[in-house]
N, C-alpha and C. Protein backbone atom coordinates (compact mmCIF):
# COMPACT_ATOMS: atom_id res chain seq x y z
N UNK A 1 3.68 13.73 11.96
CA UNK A 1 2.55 13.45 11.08
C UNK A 1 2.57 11.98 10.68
N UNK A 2 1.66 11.19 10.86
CA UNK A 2 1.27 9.68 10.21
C UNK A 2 0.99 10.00 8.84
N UNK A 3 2.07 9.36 7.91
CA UNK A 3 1.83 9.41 6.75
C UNK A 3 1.76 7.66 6.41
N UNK A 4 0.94 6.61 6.94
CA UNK A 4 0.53 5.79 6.95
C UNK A 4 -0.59 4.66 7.27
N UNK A 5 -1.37 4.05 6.76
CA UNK A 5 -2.47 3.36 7.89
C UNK A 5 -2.14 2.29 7.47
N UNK A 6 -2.28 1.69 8.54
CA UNK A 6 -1.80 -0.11 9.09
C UNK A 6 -2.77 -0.65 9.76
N UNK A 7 -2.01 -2.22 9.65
CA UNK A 7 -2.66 -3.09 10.28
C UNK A 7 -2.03 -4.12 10.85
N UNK A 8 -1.98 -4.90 12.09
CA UNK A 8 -1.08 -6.24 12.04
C UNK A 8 -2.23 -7.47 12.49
N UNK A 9 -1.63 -8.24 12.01
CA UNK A 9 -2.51 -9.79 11.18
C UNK A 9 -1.90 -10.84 12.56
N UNK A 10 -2.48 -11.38 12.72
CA UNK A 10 -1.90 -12.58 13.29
C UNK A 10 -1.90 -14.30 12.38
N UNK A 11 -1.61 -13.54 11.31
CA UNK A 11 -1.37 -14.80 9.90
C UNK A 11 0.55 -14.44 9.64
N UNK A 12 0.68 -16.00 9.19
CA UNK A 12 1.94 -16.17 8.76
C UNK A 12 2.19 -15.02 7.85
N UNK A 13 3.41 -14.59 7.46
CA UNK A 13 3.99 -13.74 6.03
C UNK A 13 3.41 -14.31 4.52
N UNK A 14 3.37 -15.27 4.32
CA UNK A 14 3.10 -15.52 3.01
C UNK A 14 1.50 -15.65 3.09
N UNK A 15 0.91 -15.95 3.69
CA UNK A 15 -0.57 -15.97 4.27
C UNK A 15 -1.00 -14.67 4.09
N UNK A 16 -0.36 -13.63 4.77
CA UNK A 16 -0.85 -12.26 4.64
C UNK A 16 -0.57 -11.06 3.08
N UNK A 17 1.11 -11.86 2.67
CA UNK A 17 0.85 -11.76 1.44
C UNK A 17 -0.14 -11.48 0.92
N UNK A 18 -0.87 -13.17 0.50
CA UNK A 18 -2.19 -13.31 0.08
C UNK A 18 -3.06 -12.41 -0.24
N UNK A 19 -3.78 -12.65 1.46
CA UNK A 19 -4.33 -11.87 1.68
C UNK A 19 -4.86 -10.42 1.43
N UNK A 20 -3.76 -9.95 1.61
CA UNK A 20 -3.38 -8.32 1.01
C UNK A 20 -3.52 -8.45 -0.19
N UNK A 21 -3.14 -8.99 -1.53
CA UNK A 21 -3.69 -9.38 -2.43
C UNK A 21 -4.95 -9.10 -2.49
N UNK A 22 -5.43 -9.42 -2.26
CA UNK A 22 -7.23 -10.15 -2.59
C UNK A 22 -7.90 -8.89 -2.04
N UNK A 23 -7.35 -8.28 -0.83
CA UNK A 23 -7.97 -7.42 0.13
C UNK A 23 -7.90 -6.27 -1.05
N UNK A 24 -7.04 -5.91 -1.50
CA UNK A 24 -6.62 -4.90 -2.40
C UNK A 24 -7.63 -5.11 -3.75
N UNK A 25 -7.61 -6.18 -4.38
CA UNK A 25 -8.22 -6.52 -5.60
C UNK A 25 -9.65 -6.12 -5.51
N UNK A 26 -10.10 -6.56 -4.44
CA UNK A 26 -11.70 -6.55 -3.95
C UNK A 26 -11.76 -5.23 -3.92
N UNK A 27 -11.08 -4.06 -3.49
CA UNK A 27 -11.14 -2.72 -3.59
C UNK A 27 -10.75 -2.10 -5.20
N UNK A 28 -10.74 -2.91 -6.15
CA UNK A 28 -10.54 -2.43 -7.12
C UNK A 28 -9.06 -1.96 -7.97
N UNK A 29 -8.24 -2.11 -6.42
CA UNK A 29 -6.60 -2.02 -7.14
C UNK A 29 -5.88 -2.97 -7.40
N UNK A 30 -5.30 -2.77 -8.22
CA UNK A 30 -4.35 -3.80 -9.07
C UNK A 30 -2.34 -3.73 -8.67
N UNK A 31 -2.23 -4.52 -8.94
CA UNK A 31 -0.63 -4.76 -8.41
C UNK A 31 0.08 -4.45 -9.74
N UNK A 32 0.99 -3.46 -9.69
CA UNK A 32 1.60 -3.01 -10.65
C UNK A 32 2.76 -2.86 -10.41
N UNK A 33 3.60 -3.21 -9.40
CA UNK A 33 5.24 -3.40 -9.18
C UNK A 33 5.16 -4.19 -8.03
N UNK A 34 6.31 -5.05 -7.79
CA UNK A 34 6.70 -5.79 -6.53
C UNK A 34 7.94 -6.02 -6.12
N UNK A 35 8.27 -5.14 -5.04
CA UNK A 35 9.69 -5.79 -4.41
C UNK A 35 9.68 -6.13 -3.46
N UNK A 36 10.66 -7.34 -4.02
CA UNK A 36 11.04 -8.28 -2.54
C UNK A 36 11.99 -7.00 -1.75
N UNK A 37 12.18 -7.02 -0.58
CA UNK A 37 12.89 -5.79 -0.19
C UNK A 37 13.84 -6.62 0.56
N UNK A 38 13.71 -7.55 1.67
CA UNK A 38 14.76 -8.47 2.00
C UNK A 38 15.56 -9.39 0.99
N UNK A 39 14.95 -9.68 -0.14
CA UNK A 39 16.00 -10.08 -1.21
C UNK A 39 16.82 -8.85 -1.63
N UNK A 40 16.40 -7.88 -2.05
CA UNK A 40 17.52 -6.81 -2.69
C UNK A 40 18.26 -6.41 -1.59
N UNK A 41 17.73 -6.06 -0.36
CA UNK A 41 18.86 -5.76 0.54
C UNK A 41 19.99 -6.78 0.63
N UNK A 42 19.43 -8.13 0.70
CA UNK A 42 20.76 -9.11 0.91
C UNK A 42 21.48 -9.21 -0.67
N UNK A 43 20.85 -9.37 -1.22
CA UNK A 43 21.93 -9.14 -3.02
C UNK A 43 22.63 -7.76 -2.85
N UNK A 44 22.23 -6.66 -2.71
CA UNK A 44 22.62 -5.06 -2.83
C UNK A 44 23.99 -4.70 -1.24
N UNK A 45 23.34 -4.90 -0.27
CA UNK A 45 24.46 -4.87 1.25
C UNK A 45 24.55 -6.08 1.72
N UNK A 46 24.08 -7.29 1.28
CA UNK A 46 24.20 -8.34 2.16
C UNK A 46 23.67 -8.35 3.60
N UNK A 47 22.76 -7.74 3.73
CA UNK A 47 22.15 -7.81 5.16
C UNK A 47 21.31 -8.37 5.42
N UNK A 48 20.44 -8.72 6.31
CA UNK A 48 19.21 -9.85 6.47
C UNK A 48 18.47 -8.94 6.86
N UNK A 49 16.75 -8.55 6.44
CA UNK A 49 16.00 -8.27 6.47
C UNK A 49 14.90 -9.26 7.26
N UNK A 50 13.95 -8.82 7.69
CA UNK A 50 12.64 -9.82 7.84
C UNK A 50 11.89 -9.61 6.45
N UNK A 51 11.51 -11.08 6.37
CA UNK A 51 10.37 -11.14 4.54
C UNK A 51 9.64 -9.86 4.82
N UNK A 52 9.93 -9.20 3.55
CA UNK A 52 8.71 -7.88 3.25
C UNK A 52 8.81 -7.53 1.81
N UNK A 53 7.72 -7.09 1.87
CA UNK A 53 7.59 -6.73 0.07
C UNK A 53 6.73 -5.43 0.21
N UNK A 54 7.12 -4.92 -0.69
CA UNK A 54 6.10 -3.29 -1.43
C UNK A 54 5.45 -3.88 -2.83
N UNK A 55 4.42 -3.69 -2.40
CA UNK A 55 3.36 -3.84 -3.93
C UNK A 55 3.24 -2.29 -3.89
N UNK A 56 3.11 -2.13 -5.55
CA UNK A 56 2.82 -1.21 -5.70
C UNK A 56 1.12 -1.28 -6.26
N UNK A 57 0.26 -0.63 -5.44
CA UNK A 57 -0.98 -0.87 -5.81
C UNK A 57 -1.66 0.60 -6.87
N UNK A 58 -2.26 -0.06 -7.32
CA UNK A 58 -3.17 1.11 -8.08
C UNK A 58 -4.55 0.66 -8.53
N UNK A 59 -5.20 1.94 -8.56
CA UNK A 59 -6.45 2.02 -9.22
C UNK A 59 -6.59 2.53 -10.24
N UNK A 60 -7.12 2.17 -10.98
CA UNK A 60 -6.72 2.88 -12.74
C UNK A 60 -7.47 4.38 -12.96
N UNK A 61 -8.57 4.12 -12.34
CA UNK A 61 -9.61 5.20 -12.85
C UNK A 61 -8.78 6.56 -11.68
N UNK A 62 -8.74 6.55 -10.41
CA UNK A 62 -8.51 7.27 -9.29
C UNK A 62 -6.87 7.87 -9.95
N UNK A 63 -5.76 6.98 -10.38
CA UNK A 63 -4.60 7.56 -10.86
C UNK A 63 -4.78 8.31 -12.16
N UNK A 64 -5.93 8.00 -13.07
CA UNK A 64 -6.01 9.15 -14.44
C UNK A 64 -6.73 10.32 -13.99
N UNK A 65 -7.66 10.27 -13.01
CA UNK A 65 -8.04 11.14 -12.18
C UNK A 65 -7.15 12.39 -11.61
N UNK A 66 -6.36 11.82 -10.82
CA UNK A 66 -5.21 12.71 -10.02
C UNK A 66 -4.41 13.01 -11.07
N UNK A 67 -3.76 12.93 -11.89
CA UNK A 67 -3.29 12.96 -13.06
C UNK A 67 -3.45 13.86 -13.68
N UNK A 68 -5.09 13.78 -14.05
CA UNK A 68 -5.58 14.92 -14.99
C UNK A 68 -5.13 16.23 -14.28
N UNK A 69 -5.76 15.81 -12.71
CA UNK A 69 -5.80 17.14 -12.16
C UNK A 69 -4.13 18.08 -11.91
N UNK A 70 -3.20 17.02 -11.82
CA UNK A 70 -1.66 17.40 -11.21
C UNK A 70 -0.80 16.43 -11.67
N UNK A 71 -0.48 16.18 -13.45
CA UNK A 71 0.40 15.82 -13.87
C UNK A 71 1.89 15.42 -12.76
N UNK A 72 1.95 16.05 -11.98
CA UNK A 72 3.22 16.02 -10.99
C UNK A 72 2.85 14.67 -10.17
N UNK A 73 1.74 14.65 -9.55
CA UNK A 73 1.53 13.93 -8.91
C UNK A 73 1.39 12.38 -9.04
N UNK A 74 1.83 12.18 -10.50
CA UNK A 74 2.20 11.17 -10.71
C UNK A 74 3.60 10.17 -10.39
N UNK A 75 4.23 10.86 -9.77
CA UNK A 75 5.79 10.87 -8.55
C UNK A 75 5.44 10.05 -7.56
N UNK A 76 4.35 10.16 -7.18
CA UNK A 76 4.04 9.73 -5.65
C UNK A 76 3.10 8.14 -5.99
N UNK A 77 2.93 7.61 -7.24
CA UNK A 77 1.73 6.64 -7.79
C UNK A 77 2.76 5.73 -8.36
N UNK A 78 2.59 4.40 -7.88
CA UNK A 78 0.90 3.79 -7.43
C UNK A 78 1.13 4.31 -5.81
N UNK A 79 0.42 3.31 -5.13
CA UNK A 79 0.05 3.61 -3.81
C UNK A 79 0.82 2.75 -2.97
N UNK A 80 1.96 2.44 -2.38
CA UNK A 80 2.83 1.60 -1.62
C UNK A 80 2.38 0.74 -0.44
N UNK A 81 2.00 -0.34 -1.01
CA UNK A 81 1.15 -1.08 0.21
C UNK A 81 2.53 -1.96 0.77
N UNK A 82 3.53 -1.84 1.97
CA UNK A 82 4.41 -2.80 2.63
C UNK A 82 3.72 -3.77 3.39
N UNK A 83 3.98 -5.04 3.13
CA UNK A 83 3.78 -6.78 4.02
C UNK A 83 4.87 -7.04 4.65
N UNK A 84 5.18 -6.94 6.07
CA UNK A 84 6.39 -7.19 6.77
C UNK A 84 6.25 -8.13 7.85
N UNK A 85 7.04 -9.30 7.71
CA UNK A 85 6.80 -10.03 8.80
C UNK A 85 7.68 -9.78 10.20
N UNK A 86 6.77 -9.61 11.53
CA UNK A 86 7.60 -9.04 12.64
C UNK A 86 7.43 -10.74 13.44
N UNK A 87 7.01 -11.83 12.85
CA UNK A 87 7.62 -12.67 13.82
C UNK A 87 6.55 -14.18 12.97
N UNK A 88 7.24 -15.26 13.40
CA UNK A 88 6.69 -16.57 12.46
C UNK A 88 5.41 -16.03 12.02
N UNK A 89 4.76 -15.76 13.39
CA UNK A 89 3.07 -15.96 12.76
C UNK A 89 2.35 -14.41 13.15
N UNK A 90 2.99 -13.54 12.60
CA UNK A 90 1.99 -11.90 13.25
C UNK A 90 3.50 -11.46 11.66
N UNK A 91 2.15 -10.50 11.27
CA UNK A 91 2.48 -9.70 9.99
C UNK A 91 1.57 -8.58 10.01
N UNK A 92 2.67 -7.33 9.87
CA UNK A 92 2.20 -5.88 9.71
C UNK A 92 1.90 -5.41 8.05
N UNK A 93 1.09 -5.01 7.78
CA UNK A 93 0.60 -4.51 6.22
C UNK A 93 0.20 -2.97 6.78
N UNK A 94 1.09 -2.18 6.14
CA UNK A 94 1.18 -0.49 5.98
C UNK A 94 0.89 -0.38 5.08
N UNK A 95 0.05 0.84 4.50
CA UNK A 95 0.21 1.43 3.47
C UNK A 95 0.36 2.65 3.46
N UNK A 96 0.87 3.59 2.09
CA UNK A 96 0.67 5.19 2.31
C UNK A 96 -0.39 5.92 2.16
N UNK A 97 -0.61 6.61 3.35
CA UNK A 97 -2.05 6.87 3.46
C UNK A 97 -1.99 7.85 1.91
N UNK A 98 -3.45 7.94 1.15
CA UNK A 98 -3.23 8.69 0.12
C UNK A 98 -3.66 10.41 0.60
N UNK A 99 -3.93 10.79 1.98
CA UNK A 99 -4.64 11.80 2.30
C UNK A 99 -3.59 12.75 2.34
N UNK A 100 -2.32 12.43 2.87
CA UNK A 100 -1.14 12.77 2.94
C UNK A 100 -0.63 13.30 1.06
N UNK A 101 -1.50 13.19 0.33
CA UNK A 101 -0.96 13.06 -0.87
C UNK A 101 -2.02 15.16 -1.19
N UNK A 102 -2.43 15.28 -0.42
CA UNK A 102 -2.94 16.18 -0.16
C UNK A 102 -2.23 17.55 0.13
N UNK A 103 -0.98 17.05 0.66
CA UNK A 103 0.30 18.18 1.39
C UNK A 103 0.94 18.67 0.41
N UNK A 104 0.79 17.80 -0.77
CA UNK A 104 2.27 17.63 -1.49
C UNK A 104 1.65 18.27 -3.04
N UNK A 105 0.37 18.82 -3.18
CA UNK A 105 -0.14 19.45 -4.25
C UNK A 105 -0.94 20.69 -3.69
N UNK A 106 -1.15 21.63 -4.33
CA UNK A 106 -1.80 22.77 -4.04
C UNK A 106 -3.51 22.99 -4.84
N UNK A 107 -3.69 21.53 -5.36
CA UNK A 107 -5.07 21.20 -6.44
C UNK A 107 -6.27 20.55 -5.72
N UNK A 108 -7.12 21.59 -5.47
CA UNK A 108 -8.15 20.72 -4.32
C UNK A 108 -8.74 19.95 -4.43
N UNK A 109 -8.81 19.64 -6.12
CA UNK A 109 -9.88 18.73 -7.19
C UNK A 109 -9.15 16.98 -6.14
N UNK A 110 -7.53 17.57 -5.45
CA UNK A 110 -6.98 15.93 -5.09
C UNK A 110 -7.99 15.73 -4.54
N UNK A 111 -8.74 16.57 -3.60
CA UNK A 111 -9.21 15.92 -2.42
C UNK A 111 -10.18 14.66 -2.74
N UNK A 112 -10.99 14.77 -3.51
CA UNK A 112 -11.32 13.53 -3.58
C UNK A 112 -11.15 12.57 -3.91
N UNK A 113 -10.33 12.08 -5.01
CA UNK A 113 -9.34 11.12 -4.82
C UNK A 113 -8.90 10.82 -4.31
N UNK A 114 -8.09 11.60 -3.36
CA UNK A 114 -7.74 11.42 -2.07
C UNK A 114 -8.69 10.26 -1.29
N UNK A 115 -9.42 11.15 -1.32
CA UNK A 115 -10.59 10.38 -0.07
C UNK A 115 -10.97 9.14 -0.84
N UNK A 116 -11.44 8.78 -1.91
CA UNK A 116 -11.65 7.68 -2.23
C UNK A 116 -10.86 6.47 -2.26
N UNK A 117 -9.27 7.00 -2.73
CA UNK A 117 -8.62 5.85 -2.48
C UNK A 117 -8.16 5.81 -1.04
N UNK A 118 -8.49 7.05 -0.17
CA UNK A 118 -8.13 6.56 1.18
C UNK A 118 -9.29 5.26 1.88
N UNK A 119 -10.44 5.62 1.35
CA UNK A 119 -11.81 5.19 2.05
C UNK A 119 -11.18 3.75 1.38
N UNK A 120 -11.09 3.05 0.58
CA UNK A 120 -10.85 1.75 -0.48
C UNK A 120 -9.63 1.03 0.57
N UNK A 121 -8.42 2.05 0.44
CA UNK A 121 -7.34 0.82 1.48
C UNK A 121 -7.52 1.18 2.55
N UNK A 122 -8.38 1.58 3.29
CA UNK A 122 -9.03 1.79 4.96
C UNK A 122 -10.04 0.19 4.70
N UNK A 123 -10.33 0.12 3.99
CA UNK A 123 -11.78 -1.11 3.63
C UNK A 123 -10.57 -2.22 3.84
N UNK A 124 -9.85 -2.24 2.65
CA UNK A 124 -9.00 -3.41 2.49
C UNK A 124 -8.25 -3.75 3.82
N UNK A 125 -8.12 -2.87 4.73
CA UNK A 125 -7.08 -3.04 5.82
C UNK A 125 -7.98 -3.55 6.42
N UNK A 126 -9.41 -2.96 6.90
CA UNK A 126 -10.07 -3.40 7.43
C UNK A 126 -10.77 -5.21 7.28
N UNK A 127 -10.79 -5.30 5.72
CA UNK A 127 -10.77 -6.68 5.72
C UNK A 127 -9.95 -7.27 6.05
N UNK A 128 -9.06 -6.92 6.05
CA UNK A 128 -7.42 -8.06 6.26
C UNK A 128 -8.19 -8.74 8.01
N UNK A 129 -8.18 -7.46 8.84
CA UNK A 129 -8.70 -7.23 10.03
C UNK A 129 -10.04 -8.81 10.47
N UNK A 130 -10.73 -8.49 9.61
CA UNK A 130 -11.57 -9.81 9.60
C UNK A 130 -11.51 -10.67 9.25
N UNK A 131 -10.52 -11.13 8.52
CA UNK A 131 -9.67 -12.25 7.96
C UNK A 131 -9.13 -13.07 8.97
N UNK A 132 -8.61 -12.49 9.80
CA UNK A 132 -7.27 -12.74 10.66
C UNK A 132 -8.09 -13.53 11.77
């Protein structure tokens, strides 16, 4: 099962950063956690990572939404958008698909939330897409 939709950029890492940023904002979600993930791995095991980060994205209205409907489902929120660079100048941006968020409750009211914040970072990926 793809419990993800992606995209890869042919923009530098910090470029797509950006990007993803803005792509996200324009869809209405907001950045509400950030880890560097190649810094904590090298502080935590000392290993070298390629630059990547997890934003944690959210939409305010869509998470009080799901919420109302499945208190639980607040486990799985915000929405994990990863920026990983696979080489100087080409960068992959994943996110978790939210449709998949569908498996993991038995409340059908998700479904549309679901679908809305799926339809929103399908847009944003898709802009990245025309960016590039």
């Amino acid at each position: 099962m793809d419990y993800t939709l992606s995209t890869t950029l042919a923009l530098p890492y910090d470029d797509a950063v950006a990007a993803t940023r803005e792509a996200l904002a324009d869809q209405g979600f907001g950045i509400l956690t950030e880890i560097d993930l190649a810094a904590t791995m090298k502080a935590k095991l000392d290993v070298e990572l390629p630059p990547q980060v997890i934003l944690g994205a959210c939409r305010p209205p869509l998470a009080y939404e799901a919420i109302q409907v499945d208190p639980s489902i607040a486990a799985v929120l915000p929405c994990n958008v990863v920026v990983r660079s696979l080489d100087e100048g080409t960068t992959v941006v994943e996110a978790f698909d939210p449709a998949v968020m569908m498996g993991m409750s038995d409340q059908p009211a998700l479904g549309r939330v679901a679908a809305d914040a799926r339809q929103r970072i399908t847009a944003a990926l898709a802009a990245l897409t025309q960016e590039d």
